[in-house]
Protein backbone atom coordinates (compact mmCIF):
# COMPACT_ATOMS: atom_id res chain seq x y z
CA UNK A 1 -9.67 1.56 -9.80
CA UNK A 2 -8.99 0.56 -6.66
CA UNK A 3 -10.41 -2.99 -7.08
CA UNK A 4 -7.14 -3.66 -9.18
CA UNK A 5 -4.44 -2.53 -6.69
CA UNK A 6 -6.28 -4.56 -3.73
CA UNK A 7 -6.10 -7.82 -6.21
CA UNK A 8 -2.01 -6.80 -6.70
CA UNK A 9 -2.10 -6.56 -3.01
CA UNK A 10 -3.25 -9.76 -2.56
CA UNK A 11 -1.07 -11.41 -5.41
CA UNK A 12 2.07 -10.07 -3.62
CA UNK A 13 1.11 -11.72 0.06
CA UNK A 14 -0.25 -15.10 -1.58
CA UNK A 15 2.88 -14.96 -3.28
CA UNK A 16 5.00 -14.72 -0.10
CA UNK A 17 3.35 -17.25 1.50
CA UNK A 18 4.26 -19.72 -1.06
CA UNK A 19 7.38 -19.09 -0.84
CA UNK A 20 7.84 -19.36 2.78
CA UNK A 21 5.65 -22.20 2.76
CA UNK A 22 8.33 -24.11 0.32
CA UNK A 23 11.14 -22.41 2.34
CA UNK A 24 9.27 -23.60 5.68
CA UNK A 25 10.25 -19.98 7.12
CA UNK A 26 6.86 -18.62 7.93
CA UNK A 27 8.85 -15.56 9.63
CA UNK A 28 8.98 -14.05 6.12
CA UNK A 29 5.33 -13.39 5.47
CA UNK A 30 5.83 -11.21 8.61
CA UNK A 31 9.09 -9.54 7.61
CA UNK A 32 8.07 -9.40 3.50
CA UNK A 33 4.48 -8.68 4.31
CA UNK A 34 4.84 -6.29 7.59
CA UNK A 35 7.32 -4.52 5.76
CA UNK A 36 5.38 -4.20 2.06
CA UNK A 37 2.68 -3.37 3.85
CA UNK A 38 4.25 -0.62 5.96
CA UNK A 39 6.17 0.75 2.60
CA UNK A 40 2.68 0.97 1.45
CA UNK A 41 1.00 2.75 4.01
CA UNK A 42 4.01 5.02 4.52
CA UNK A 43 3.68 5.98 0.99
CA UNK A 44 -0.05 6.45 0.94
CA UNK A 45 0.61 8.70 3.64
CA UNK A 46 3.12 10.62 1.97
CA UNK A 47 1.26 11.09 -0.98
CA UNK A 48 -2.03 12.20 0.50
CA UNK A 49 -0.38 15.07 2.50
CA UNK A 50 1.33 15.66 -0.49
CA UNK A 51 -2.04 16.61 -2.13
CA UNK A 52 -3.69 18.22 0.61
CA UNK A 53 -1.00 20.57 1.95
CA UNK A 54 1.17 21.40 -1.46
CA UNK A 55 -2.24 20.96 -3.42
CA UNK A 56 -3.70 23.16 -2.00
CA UNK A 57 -1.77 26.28 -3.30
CA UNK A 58 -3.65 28.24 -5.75
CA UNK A 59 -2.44 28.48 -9.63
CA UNK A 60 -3.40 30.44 -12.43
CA UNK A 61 -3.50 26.77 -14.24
CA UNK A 62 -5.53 23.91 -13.74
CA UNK A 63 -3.31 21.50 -14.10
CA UNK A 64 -2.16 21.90 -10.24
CA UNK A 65 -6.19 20.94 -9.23
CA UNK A 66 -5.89 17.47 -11.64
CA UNK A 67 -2.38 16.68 -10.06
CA UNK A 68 -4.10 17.40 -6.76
CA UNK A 69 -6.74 14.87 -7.60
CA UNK A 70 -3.93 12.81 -9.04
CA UNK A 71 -1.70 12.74 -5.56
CA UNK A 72 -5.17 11.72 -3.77
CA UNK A 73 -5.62 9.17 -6.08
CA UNK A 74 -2.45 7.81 -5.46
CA UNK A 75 -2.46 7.73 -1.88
CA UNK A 76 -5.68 5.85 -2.15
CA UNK A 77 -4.21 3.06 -4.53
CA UNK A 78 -1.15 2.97 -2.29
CA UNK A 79 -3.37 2.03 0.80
CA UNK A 80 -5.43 -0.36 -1.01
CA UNK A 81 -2.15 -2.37 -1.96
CA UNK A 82 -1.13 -2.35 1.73
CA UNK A 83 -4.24 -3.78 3.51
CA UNK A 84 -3.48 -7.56 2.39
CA UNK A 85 0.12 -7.24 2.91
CA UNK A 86 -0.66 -6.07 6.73
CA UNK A 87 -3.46 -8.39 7.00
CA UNK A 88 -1.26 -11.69 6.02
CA UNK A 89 1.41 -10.02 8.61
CA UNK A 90 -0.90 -9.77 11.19
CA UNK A 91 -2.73 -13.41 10.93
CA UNK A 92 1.07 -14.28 11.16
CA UNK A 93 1.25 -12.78 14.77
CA UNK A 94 -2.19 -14.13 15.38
CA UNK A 95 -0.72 -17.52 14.77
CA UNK A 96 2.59 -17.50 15.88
């Protein structure tokens, strides 16, 4: 479900903001958020050329097709998690 990892996404930046709104540093929702964001991405990268250029090997088993699916899956969770993160960083720059 990708519904969930947007909402833990979105936990994560309002989060951050709270804190730098108590710490009156706004600077960190760009450097907490930019960079969660970017760890994100960079993973949901990683994992979706995981799946399409080592899944793509064929096996005698199925089990390397479901952990194909299962890497593609990932990536897409990891990139759902990232999009608020990157959105609170960039509204940062938009403001600052």
């Amino acid at each position: 479900m990708v519904k969930k990892e947007v909402i833990h996404g979105i936990l994560i930046a309002i989060i951050i903001v709270i804190v730098a709104y108590f710490l009156n540093e706004w600077k960190y929702v760009y450097y907490v958020c930019g960079g969660s964001g970017l760890i994100h991405l960079f993973l949901s990268l990683a994992y979706y050329l995981d799946g399409v250029i080592l899944g793509d090997r064929k096996s005698i088993t199925n089990k390397e097709k479901k952990m194909n699916i299962d890497r593609i899956h990932e990536a897409r969770r990891f990139f759902s998690m990232s999009i608020p993160n990157l959105i609170a960083a960039f509204i940062y720059i938009l403001v600052k």
